[in-house]
PDB file of N, CA and C in Angstrom:
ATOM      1  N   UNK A   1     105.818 105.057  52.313  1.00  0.00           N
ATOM      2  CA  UNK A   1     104.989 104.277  53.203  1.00  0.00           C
ATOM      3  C   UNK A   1     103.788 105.112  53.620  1.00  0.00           C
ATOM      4  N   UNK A   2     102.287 104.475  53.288  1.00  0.00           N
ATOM      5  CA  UNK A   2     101.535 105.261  53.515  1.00  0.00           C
ATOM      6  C   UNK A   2     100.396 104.058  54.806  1.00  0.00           C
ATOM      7  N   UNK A   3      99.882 104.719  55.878  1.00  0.00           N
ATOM      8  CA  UNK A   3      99.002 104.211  56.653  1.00  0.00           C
ATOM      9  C   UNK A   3      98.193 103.081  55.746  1.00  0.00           C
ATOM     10  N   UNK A   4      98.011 102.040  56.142  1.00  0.00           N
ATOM     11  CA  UNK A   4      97.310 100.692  55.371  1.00  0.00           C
ATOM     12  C   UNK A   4      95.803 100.587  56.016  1.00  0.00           C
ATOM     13  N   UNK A   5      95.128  99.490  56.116  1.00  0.00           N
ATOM     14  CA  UNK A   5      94.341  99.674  56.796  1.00  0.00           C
ATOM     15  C   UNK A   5      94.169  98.997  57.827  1.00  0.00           C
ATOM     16  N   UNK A   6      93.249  99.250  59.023  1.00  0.00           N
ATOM     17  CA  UNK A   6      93.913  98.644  60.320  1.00  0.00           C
ATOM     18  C   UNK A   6      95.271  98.676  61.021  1.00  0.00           C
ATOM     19  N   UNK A   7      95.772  97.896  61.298  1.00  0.00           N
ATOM     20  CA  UNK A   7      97.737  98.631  61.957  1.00  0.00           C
ATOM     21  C   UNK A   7      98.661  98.676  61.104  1.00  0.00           C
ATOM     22  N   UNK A   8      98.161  98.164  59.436  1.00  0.00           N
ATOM     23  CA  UNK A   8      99.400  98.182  58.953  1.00  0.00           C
ATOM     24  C   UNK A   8      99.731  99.138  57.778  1.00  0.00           C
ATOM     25  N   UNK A   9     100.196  98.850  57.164  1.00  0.00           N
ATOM     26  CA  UNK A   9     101.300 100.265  56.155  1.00  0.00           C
ATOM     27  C   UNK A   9     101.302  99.693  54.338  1.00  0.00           C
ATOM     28  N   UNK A  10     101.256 100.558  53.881  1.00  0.00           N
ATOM     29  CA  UNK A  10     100.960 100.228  52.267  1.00  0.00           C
ATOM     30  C   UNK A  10     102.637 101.011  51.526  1.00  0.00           C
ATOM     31  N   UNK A  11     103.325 100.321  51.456  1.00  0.00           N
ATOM     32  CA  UNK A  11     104.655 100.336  51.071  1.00  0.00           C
ATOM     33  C   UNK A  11     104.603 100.245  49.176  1.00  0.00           C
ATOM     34  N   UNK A  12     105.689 101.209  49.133  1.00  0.00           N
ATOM     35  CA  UNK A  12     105.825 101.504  47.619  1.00  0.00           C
ATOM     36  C   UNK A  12     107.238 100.994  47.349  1.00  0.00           C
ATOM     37  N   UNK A  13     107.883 100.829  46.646  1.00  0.00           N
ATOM     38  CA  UNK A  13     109.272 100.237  46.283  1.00  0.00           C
ATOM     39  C   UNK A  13     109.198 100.090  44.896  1.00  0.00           C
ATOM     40  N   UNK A  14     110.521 100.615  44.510  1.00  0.00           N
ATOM     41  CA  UNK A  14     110.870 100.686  43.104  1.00  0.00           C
ATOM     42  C   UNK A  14     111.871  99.308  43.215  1.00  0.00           C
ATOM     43  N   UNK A  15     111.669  98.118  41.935  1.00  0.00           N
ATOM     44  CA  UNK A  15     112.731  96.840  42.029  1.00  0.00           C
ATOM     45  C   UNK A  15     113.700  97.279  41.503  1.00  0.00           C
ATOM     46  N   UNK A  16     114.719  96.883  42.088  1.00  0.00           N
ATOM     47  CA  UNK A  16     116.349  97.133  40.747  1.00  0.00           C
ATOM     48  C   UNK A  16     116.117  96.021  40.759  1.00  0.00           C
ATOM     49  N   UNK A  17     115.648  94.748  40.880  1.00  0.00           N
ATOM     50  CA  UNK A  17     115.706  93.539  40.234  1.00  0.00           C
ATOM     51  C   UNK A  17     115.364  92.633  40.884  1.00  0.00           C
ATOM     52  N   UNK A  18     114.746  91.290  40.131  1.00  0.00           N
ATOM     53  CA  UNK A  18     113.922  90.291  40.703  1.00  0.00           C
ATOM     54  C   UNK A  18     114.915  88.851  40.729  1.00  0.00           C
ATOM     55  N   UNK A  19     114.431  88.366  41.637  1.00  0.00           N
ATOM     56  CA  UNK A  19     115.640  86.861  41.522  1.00  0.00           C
ATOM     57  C   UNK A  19     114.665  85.435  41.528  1.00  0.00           C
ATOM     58  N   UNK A  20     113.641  85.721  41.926  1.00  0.00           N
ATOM     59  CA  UNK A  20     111.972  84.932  41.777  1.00  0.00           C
ATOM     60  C   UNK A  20     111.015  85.552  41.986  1.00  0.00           C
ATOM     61  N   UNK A  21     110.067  85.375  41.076  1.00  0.00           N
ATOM     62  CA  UNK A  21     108.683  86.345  41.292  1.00  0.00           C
ATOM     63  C   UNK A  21     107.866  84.991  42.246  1.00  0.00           C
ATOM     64  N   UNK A  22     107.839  83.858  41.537  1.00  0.00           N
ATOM     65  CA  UNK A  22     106.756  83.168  42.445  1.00  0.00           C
ATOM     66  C   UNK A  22     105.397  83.250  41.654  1.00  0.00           C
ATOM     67  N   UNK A  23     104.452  83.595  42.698  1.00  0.00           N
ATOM     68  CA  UNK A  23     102.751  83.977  41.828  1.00  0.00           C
ATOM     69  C   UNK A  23     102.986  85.696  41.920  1.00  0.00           C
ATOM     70  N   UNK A  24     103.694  86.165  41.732  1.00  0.00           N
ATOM     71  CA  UNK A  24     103.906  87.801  41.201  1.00  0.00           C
ATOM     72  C   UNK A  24     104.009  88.025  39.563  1.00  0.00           C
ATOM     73  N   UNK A  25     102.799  88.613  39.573  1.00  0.00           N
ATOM     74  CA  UNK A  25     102.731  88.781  38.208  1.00  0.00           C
ATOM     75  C   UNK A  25     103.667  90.111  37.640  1.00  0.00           C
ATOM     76  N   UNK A  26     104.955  90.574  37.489  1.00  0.00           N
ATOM     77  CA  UNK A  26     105.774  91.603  37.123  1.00  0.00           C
ATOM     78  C   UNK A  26     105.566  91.591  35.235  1.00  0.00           C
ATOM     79  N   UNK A  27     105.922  93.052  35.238  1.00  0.00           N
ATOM     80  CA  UNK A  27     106.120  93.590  33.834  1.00  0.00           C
ATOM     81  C   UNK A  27     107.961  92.666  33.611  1.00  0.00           C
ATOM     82  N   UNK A  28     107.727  92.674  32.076  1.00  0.00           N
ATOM     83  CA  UNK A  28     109.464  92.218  31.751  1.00  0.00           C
ATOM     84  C   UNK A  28     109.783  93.447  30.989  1.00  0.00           C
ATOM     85  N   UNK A  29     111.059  93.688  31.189  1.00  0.00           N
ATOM     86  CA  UNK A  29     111.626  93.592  32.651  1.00  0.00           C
ATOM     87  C   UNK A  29     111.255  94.087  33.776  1.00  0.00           C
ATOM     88  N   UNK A  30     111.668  93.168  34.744  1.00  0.00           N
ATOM     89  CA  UNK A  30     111.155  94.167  36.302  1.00  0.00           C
ATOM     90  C   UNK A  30     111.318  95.180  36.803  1.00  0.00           C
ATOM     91  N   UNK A  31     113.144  95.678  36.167  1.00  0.00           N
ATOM     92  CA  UNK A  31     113.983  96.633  36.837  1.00  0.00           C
ATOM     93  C   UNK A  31     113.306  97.725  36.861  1.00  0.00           C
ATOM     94  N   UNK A  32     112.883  98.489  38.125  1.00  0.00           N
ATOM     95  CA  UNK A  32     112.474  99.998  37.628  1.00  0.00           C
ATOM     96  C   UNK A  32     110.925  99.887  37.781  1.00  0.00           C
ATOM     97  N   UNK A  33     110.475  99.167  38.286  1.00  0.00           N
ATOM     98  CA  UNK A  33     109.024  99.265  38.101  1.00  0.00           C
ATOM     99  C   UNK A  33     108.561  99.178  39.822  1.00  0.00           C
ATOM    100  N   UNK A  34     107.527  99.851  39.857  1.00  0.00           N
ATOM    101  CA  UNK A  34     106.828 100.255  40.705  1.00  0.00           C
ATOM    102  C   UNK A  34     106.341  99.292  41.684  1.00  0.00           C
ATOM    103  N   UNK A  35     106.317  98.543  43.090  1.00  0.00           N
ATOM    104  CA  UNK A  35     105.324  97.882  43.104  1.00  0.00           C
ATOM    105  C   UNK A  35     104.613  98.178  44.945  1.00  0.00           C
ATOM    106  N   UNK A  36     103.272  97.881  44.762  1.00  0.00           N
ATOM    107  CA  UNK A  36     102.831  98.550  46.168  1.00  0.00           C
ATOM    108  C   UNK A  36     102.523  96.844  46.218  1.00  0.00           C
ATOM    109  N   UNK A  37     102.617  96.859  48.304  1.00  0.00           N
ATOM    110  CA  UNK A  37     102.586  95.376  48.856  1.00  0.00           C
ATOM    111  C   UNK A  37     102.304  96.001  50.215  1.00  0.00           C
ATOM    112  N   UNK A  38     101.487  95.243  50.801  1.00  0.00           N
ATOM    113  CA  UNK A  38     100.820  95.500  52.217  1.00  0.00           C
ATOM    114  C   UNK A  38     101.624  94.843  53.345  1.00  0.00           C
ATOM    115  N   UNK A  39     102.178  95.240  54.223  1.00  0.00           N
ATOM    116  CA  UNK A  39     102.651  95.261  55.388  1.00  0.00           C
ATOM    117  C   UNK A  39     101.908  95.550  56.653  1.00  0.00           C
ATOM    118  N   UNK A  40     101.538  94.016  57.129  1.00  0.00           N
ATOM    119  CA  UNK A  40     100.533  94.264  58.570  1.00  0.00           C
ATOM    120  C   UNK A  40     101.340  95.030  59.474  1.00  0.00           C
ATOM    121  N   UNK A  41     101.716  94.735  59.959  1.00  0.00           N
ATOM    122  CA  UNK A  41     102.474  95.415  61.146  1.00  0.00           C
ATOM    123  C   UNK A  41     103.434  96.439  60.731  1.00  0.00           C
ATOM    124  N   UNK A  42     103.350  97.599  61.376  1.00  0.00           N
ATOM    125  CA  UNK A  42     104.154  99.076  60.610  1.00  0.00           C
ATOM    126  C   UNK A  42     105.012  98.699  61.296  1.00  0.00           C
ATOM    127  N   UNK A  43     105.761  98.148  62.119  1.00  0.00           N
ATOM    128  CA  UNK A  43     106.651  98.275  63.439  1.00  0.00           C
ATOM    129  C   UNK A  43     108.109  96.769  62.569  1.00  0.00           C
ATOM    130  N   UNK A  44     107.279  96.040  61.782  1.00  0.00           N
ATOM    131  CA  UNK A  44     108.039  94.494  61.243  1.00  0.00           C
ATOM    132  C   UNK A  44     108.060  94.569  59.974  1.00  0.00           C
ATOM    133  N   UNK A  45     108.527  94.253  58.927  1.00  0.00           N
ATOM    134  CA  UNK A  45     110.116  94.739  59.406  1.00  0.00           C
ATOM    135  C   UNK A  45     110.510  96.305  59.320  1.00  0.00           C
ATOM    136  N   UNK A  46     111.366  96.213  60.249  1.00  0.00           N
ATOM    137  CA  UNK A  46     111.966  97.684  60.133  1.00  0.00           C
ATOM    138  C   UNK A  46     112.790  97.907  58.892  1.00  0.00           C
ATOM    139  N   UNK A  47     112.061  99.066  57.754  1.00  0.00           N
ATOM    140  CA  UNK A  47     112.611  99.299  56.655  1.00  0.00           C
ATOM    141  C   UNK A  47     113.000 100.777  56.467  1.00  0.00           C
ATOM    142  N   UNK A  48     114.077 101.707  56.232  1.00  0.00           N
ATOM    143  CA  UNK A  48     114.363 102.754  56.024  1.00  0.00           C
ATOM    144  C   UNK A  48     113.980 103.055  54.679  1.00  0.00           C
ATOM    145  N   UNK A  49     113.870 104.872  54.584  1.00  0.00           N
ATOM    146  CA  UNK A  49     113.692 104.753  53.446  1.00  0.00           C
ATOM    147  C   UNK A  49     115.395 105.392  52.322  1.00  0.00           C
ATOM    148  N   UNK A  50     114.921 104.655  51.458  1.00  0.00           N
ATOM    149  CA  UNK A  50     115.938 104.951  50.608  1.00  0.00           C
ATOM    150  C   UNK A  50     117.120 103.951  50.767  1.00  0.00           C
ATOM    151  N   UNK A  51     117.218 102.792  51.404  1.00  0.00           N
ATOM    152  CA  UNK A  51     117.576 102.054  51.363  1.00  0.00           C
ATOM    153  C   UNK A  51     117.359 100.514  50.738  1.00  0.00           C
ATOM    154  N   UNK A  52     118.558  99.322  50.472  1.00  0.00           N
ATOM    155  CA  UNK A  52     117.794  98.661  49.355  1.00  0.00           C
ATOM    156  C   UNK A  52     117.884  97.492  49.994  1.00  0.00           C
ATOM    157  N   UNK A  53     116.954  96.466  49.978  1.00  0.00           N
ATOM    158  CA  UNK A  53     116.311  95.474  50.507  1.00  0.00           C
ATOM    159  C   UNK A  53     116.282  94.188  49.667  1.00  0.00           C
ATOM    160  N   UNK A  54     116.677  92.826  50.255  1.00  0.00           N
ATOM    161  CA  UNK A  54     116.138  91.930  49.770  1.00  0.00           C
ATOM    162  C   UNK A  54     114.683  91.423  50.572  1.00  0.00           C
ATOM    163  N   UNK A  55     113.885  91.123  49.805  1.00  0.00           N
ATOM    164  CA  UNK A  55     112.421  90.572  50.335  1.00  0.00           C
ATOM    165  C   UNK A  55     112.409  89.624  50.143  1.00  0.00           C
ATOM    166  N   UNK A  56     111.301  88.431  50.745  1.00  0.00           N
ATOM    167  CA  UNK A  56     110.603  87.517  50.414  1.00  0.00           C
ATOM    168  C   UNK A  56     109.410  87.797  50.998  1.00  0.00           C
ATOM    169  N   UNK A  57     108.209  87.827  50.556  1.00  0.00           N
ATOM    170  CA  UNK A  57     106.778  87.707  51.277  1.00  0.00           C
ATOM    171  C   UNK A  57     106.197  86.974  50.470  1.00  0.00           C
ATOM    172  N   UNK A  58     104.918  87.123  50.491  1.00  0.00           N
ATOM    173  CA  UNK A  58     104.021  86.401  49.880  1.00  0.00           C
ATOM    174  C   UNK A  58     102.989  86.965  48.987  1.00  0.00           C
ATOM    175  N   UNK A  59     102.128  86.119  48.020  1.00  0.00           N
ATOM    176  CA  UNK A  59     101.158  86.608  47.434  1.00  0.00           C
ATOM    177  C   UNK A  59      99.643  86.121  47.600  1.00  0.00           C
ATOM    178  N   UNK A  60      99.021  87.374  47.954  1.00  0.00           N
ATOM    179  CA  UNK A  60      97.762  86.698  48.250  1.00  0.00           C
ATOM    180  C   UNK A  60      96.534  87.333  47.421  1.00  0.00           C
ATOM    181  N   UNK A  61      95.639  86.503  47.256  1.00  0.00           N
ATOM    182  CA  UNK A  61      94.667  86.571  46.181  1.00  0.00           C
ATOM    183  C   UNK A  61      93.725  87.785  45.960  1.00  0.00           C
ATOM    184  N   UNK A  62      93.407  88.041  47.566  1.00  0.00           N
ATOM    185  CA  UNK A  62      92.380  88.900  47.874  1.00  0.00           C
ATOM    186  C   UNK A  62      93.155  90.653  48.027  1.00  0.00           C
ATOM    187  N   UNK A  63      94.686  90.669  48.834  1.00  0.00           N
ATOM    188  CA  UNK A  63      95.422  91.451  48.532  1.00  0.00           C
ATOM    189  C   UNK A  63      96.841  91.950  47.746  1.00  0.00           C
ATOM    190  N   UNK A  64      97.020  91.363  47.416  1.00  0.00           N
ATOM    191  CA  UNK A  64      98.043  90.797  46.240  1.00  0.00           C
ATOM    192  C   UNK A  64      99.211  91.249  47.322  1.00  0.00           C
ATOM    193  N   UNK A  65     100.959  91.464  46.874  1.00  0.00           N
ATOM    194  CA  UNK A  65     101.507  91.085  47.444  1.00  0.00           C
ATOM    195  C   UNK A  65     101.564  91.606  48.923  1.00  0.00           C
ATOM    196  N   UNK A  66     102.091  90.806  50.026  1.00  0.00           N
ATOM    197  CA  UNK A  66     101.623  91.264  50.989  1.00  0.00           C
ATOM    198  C   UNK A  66     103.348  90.650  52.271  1.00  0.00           C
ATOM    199  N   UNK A  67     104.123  91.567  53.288  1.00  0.00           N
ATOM    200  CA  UNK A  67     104.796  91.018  53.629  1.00  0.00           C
ATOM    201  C   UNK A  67     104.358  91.179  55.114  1.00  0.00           C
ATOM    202  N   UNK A  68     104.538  89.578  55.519  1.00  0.00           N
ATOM    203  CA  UNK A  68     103.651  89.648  56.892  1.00  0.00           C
ATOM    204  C   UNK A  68     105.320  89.774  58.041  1.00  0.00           C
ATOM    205  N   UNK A  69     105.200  89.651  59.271  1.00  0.00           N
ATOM    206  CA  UNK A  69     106.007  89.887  59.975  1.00  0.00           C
ATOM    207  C   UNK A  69     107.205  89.099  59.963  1.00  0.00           C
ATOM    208  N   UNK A  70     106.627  87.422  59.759  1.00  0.00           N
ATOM    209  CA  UNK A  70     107.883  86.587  59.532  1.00  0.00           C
ATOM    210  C   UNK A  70     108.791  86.351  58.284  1.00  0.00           C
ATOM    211  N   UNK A  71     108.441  87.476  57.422  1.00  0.00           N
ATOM    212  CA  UNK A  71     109.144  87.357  56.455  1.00  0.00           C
ATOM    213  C   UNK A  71     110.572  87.695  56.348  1.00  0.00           C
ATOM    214  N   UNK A  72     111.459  87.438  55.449  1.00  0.00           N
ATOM    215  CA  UNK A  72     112.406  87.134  54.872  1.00  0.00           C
ATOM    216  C   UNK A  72     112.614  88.824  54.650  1.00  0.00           C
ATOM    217  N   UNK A  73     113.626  89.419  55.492  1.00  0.00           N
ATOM    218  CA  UNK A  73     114.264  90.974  54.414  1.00  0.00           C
ATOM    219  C   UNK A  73     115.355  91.101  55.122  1.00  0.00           C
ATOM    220  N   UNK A  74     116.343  91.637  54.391  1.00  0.00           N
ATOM    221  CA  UNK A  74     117.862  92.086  54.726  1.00  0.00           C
ATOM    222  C   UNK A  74     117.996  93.273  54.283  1.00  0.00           C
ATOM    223  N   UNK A  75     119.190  93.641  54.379  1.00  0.00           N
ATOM    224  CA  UNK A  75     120.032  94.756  53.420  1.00  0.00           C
ATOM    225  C   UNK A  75     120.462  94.380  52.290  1.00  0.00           C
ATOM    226  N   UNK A  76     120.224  94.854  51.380  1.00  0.00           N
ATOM    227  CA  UNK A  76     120.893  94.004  49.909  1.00  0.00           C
ATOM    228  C   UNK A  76     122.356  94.584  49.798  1.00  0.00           C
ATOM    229  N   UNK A  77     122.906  93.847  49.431  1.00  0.00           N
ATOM    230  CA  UNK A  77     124.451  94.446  49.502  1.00  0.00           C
ATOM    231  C   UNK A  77     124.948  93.859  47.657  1.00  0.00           C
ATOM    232  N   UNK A  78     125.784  94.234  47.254  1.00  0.00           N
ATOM    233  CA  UNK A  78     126.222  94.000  45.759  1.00  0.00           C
ATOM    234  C   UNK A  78     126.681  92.538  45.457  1.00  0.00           C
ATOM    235  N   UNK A  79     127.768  92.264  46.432  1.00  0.00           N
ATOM    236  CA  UNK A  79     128.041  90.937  46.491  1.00  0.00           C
ATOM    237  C   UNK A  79     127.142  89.616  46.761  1.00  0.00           C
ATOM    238  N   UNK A  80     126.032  89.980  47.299  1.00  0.00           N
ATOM    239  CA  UNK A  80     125.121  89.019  47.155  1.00  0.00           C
ATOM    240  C   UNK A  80     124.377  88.629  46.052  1.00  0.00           C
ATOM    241  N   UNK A  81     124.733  89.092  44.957  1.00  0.00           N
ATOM    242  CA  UNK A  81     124.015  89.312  43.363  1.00  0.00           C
ATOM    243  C   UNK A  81     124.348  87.953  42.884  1.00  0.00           C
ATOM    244  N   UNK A  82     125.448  86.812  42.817  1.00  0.00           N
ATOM    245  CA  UNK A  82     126.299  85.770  42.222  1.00  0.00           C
ATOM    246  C   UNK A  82     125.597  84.601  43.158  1.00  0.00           C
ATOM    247  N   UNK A  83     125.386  84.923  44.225  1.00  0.00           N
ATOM    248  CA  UNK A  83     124.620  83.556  45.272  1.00  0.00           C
ATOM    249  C   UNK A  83     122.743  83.619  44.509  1.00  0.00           C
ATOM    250  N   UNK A  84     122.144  84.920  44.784  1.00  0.00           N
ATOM    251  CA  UNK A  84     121.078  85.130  44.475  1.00  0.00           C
ATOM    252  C   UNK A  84     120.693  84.539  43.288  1.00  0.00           C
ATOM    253  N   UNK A  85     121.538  84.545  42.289  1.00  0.00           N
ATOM    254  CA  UNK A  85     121.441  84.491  40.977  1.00  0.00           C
ATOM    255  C   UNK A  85     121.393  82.999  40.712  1.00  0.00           C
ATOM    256  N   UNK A  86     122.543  82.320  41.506  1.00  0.00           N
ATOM    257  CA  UNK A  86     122.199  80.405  41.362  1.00  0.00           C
ATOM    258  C   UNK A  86     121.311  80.129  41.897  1.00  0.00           C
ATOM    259  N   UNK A  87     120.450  80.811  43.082  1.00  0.00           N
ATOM    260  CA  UNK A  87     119.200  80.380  44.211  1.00  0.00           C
ATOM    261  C   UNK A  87     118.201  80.232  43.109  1.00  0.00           C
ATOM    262  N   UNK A  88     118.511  81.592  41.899  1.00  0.00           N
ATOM    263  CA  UNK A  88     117.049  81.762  41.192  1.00  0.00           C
ATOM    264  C   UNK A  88     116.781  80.707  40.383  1.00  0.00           C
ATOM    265  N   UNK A  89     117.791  80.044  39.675  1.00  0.00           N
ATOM    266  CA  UNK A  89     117.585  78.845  38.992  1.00  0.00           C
ATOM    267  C   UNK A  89     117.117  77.854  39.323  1.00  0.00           C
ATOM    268  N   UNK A  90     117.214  77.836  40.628  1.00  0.00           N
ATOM    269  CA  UNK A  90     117.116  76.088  41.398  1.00  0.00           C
ATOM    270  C   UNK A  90     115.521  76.066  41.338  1.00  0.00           C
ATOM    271  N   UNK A  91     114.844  74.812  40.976  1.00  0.00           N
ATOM    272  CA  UNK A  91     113.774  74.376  40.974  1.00  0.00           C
ATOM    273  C   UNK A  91     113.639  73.643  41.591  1.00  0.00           C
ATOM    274  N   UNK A  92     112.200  73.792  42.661  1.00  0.00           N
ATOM    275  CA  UNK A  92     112.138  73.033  43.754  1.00  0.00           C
ATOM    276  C   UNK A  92     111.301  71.739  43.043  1.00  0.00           C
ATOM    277  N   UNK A  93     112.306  70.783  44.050  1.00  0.00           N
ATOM    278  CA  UNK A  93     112.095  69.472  43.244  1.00  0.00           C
ATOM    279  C   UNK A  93     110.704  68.412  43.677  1.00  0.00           C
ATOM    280  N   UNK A  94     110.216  67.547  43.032  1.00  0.00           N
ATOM    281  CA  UNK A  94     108.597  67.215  43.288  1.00  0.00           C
ATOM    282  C   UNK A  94     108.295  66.604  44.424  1.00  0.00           C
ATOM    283  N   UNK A  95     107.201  67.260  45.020  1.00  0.00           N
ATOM    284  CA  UNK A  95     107.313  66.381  46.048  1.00  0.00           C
ATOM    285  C   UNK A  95     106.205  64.912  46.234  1.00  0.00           C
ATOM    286  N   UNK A  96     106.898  63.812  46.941  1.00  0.00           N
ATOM    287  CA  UNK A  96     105.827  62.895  46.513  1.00  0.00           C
ATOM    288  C   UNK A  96     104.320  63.197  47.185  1.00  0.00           C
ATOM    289  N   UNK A  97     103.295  63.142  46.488  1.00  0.00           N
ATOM    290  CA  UNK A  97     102.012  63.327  47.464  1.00  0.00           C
ATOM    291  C   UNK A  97     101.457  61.462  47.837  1.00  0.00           C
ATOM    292  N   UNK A  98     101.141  61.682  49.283  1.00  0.00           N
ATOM    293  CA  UNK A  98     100.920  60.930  50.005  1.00  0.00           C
ATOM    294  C   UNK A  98      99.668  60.211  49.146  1.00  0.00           C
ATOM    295  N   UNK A  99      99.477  58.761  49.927  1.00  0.00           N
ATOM    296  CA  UNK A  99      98.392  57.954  49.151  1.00  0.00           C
ATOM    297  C   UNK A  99      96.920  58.498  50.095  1.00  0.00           C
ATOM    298  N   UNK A 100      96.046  58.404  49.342  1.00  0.00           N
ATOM    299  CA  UNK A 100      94.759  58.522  49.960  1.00  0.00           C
ATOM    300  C   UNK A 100      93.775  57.803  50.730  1.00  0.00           C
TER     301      UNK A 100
END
C-alpha cells in the first residue's frame, strides 16, 4: 500500500483467483498476476497485509479499478470457493427498459 493521491492509498494485490472480472480487463489466467486499484479512503476498508480477501469494487474509466468505501470485502476463507463458483456463472437476467 502506497500513499494515493489526495486521502487515499494505491493498493497492490497479487489474485489467487477471479470469480467475475466485470469491465476488468485480466490476463488468462488471472491466478498470480499483479493488480494495482485505488482506494479513496486509507482508513475503508480495513485490509491487512498478507492476508486474503474477497473484493468487489468497481471499474472506472479515467482510473481503472478503483474500491470506494462501500464496497464489498471479507476474509476469504477456502470453503467459500463452491458458493463463489455457482455466483460466477449466474447471469444477470435482462432487464426490461422502460418506454419513452
Amino acid at each position: 500500500m502506497v500513499r494515493g493521491p489526495g486521502e487515499g492509498l494505491t493498493v497492490t494485490v497479487s489474485l489467487l483467483g477471479v470469480y467475475k472480472t466485470g469491465d476488468l480487463d485480466l490476463p488468462s489466467p488471472a491466478s498470480g498476476t499483479s493488480l494495482k486499484f485505488y482506494v479513496p479512503c486509507k482508513q475503508m476498508p480495513p485490509m491487512k497485509k498478507g492476508a486474503s480477501y474477497l473484493l468487489m469494487g468497481q471499474v472506472e474509466e479515467n482510473r481503472g479499478p478503483i474500491l470506494p468505501p462501500e464496497s464489498f470485502v471479507v476474509l476469504y476463507r477456502p470453503n467459500q470457493d463452491q458458493i463463489l463458483s455457482n455466483l460466477s456463472k449466474r447471469k444477470c437476467p435482462s432487464q426490461p427498459r422502460p418506454d419513452a
